[in-house]
N, C-alpha and C. Protein backbone atom coordinates (compact mmCIF):
# COMPACT_ATOMS: atom_id res chain seq x y z
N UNK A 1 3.02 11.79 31.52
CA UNK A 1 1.68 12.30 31.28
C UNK A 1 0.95 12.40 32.62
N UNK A 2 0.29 13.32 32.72
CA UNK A 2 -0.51 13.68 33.97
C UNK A 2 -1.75 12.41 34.12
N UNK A 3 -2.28 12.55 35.61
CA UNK A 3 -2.92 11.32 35.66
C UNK A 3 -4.23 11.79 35.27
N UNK A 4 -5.12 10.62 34.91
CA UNK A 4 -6.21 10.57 34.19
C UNK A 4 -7.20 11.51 34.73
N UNK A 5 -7.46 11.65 35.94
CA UNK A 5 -8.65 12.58 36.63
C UNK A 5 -8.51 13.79 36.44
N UNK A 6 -6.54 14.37 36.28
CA UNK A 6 -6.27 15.84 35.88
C UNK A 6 -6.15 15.99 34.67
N UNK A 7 -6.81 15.53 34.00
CA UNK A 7 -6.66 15.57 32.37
C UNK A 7 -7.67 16.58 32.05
N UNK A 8 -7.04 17.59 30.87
CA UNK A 8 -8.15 18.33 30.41
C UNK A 8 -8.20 18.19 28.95
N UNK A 9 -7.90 17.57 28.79
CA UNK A 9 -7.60 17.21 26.64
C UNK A 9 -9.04 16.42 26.69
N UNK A 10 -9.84 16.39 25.31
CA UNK A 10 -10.92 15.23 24.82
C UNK A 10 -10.13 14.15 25.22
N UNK A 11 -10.63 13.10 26.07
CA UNK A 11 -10.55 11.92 26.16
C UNK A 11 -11.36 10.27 25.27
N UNK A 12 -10.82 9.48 24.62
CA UNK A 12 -11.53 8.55 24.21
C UNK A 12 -11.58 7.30 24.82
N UNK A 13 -12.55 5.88 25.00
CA UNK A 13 -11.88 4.73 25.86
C UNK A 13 -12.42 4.13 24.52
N UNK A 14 -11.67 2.68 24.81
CA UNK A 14 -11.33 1.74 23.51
C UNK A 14 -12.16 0.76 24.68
N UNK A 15 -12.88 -0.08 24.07
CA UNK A 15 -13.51 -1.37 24.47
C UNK A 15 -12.51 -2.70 24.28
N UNK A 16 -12.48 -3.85 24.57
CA UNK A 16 -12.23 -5.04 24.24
C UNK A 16 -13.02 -5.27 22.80
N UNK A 17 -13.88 -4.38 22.93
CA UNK A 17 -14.66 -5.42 21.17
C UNK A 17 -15.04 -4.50 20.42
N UNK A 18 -13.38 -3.52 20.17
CA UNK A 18 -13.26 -2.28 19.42
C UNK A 18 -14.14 -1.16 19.31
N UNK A 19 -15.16 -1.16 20.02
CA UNK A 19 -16.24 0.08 20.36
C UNK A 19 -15.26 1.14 21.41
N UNK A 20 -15.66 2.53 20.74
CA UNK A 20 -14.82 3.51 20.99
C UNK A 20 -15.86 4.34 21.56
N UNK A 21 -15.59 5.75 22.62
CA UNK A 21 -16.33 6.50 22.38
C UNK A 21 -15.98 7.42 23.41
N UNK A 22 -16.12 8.42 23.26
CA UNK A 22 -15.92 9.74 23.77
C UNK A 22 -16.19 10.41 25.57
N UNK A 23 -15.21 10.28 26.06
CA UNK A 23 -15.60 11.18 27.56
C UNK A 23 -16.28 11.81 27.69
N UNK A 24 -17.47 12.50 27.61
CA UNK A 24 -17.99 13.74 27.44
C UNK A 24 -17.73 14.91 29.44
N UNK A 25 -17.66 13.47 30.43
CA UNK A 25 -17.76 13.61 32.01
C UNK A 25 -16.88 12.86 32.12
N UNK A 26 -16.42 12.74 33.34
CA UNK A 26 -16.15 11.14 33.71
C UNK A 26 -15.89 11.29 35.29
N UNK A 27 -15.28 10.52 36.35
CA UNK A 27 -15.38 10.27 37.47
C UNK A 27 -14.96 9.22 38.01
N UNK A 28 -14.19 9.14 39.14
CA UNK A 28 -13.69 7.86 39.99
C UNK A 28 -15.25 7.17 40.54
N UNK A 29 -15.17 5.90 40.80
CA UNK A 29 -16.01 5.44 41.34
C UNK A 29 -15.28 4.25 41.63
N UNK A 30 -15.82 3.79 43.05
CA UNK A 30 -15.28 2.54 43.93
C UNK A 30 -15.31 1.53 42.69
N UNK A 31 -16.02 1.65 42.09
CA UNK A 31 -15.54 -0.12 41.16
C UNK A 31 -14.59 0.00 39.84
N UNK A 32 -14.55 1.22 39.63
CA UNK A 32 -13.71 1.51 38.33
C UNK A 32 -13.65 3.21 37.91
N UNK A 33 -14.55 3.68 37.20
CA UNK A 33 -14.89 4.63 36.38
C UNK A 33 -15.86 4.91 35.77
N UNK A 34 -16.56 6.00 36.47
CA UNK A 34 -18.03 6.11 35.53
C UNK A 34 -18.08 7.69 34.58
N UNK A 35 -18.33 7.40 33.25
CA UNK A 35 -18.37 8.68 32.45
C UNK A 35 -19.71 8.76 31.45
N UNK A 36 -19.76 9.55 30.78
CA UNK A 36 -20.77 10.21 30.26
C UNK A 36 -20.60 10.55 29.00
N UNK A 37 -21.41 10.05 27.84
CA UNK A 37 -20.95 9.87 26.91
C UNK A 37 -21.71 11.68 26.09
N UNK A 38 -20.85 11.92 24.66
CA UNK A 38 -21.81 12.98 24.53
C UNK A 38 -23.08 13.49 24.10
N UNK A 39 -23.48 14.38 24.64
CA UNK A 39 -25.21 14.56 24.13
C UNK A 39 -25.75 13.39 25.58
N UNK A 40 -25.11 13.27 26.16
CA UNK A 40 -25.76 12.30 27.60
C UNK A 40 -26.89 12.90 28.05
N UNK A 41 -26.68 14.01 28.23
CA UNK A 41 -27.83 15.27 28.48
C UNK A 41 -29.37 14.87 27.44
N UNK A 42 -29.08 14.81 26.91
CA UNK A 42 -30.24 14.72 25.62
C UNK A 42 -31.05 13.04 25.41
N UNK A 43 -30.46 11.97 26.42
CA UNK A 43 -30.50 10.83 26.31
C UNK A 43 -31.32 10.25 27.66
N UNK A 44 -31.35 9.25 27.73
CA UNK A 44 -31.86 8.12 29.02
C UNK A 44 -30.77 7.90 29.26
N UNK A 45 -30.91 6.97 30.52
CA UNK A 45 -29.02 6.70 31.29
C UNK A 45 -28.64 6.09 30.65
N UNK A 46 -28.62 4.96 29.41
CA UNK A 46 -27.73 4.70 28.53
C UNK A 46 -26.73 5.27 27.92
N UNK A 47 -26.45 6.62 28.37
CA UNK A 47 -25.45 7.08 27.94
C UNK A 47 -24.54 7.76 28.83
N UNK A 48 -24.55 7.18 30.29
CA UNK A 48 -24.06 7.14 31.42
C UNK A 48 -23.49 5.26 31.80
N UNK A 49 -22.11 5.03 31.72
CA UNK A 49 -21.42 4.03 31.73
C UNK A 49 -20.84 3.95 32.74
N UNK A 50 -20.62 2.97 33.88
CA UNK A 50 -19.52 2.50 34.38
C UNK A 50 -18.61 1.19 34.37
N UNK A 51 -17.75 1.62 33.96
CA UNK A 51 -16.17 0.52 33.76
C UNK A 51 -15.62 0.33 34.87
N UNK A 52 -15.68 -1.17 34.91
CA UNK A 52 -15.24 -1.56 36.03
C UNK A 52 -13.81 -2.16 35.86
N UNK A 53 -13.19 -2.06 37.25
CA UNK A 53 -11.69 -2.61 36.73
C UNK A 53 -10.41 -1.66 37.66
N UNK A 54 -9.47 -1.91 37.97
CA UNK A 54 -8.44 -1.52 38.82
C UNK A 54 -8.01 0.01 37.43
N UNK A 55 -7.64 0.77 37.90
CA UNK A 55 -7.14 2.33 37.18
C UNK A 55 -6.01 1.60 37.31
N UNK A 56 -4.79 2.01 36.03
CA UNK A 56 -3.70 1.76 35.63
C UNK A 56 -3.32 2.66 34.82
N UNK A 57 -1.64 3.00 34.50
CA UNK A 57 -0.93 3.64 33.84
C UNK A 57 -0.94 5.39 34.05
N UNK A 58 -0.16 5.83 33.03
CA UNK A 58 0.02 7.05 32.62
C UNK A 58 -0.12 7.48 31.73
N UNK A 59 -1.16 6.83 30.68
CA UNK A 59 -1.36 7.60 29.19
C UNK A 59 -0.62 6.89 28.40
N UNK A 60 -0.94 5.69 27.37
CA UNK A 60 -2.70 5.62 28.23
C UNK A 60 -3.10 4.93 29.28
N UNK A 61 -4.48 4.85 29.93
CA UNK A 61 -4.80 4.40 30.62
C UNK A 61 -5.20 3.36 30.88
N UNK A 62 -5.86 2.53 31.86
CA UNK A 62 -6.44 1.19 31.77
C UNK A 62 -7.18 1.27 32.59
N UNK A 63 -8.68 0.90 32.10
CA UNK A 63 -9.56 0.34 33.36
C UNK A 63 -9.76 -0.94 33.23
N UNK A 64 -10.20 -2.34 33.28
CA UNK A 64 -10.82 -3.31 33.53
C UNK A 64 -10.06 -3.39 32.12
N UNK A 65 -10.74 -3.82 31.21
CA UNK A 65 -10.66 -4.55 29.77
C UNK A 65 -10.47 -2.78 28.75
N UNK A 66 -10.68 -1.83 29.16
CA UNK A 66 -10.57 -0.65 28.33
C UNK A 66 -9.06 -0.14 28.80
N UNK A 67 -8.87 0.70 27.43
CA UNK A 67 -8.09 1.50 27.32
C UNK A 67 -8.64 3.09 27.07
N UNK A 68 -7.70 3.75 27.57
CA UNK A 68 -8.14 5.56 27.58
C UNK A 68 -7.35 6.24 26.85
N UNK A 69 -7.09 6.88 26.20
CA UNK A 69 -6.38 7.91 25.52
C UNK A 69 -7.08 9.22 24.97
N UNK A 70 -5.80 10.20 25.02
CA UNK A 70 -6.35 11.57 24.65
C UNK A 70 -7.29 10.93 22.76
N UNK A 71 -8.13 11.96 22.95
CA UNK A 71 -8.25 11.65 21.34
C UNK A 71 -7.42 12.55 20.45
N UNK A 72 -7.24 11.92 19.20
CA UNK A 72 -6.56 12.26 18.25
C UNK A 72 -4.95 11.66 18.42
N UNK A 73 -4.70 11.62 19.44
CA UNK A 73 -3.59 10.87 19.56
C UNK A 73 -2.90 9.55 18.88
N UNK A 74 -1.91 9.05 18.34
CA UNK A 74 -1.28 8.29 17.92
C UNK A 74 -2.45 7.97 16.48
N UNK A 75 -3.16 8.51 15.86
CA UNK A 75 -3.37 8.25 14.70
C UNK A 75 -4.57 8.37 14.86
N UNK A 76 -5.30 9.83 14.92
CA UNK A 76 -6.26 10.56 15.10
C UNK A 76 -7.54 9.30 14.39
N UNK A 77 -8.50 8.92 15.19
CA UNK A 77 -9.84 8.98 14.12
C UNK A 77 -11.08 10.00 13.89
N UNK A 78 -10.99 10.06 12.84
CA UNK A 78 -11.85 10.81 12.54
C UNK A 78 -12.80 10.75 12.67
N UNK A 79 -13.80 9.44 12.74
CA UNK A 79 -14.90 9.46 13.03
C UNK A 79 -15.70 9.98 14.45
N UNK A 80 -14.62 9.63 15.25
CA UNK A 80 -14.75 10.23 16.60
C UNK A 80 -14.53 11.86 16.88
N UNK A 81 -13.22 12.37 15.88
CA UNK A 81 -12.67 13.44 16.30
C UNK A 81 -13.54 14.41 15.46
N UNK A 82 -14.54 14.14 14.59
CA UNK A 82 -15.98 14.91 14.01
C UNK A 82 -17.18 15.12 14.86
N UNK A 83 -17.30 13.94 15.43
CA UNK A 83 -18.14 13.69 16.36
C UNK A 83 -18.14 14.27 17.94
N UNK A 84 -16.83 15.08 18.33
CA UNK A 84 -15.95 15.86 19.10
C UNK A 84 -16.18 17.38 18.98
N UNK A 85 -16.10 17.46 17.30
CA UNK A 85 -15.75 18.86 16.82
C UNK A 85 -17.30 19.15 16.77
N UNK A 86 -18.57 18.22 16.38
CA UNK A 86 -19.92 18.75 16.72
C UNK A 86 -20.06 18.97 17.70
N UNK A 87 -19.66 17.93 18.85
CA UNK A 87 -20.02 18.30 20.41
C UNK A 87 -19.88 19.46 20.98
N UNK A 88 -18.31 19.84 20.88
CA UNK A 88 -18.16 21.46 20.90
C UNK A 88 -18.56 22.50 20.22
N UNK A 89 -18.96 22.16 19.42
CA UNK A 89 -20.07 23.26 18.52
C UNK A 89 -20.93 23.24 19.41
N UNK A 90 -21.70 22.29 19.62
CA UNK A 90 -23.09 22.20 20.58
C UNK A 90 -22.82 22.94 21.49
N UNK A 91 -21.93 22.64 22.48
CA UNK A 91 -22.14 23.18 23.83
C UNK A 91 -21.66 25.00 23.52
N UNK A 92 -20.88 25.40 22.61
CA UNK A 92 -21.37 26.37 22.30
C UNK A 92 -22.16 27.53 21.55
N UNK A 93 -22.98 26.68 21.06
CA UNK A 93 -24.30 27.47 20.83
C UNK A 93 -25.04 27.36 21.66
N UNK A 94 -25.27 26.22 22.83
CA UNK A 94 -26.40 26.10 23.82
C UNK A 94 -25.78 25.45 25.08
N UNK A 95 -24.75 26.29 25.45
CA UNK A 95 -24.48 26.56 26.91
C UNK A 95 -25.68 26.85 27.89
N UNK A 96 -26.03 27.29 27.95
CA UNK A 96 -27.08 27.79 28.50
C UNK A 96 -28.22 26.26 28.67
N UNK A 97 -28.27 25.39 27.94
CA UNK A 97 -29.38 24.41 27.87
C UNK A 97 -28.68 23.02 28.67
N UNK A 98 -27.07 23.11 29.01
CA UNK A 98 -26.39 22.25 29.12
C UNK A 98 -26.34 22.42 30.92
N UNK A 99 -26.27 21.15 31.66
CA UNK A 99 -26.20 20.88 32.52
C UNK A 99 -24.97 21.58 33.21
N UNK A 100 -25.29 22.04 34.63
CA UNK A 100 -24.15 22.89 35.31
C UNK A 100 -23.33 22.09 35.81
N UNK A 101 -22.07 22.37 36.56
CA UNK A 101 -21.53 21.57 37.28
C UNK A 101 -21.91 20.93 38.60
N UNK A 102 -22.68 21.67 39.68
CA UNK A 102 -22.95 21.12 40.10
C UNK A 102 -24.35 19.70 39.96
N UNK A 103 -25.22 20.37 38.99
CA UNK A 103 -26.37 19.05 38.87
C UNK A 103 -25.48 18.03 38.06
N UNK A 104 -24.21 18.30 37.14
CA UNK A 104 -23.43 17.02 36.84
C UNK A 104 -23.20 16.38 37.60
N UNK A 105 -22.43 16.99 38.95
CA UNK A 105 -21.91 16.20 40.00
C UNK A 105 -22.87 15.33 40.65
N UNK A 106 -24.16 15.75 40.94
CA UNK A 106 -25.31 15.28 41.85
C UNK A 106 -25.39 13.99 40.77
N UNK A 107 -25.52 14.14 39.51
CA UNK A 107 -25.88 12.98 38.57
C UNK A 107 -24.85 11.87 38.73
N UNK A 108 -23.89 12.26 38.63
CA UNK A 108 -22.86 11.46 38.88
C UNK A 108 -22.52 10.49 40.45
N UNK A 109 -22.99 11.51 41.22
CA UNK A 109 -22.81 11.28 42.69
C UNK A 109 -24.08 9.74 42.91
N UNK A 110 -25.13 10.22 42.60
CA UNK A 110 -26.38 9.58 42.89
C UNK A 110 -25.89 8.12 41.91
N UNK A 111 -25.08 8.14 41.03
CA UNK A 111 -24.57 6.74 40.40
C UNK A 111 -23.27 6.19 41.17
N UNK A 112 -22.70 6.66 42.08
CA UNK A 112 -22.07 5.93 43.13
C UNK A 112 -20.46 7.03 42.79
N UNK A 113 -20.65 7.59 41.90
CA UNK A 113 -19.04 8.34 41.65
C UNK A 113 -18.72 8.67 43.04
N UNK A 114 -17.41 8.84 43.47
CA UNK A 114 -17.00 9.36 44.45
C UNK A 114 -15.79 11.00 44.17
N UNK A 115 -15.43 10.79 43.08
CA UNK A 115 -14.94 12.29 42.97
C UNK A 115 -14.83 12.48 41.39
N UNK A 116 -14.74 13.70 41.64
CA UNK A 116 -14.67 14.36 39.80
C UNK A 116 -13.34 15.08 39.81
N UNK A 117 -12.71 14.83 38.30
CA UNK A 117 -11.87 16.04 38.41
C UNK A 117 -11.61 17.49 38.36
């Protein structure tokens, strides 16, 4: 499996205390991994995370105490993979209202990320 930064599939991370939730961004950063959850745009920085922890594996992944995997993978959830299928609805009906790549990057940058994929 390709490494985590060249990934273009929905991504999900698994917590230590079974809280799940959706890539919407994401990004290397010196202490781990910082991503962006979805509808981040629409929120306060609470919905801008960084996981701290050494990067590991090939799919899935490991940061600190999380795990990464494509979503839907090894026994799809649904609750997430609905919550996926709205997101992409969203961004296409209101592309246009959604943050570009570069002011992502600046957002990201100004939280210590050091590269995007």
């Amino acid at each position: 499996m390709p490494d985590l930064f060249s990934m273009k599939s929905p991504l999900m991370i698994r917590f230590s205390d079974g809280e799940k939730r959706i890539m919407a961004e994401y990004f290397q950063h010196p202490q781990g991994l910082l991503f962006f959850d979805v509808f981040w745009h629409q929120s306060d920085d609470s919905a801008i995370h960084l996981v701290e922890g050494e990067y590991k594996g090939e799919g899935p992944w490991k940061i600190g105490d999380a795990v990464i995997t494509v979503l839907g993978c090894h026994g799809a959830d649904p609750e997430l993979a609905s919550l996926f299928s709205e997101w992409q609805s969203y961004l296409q009906m209101a592309a246009e209202t959604y943050p570009d790549d570069k002011v992502i990057q600046q957002i990201a940058f100004s939280k210590g990320a050091i590269a995007w994929p």
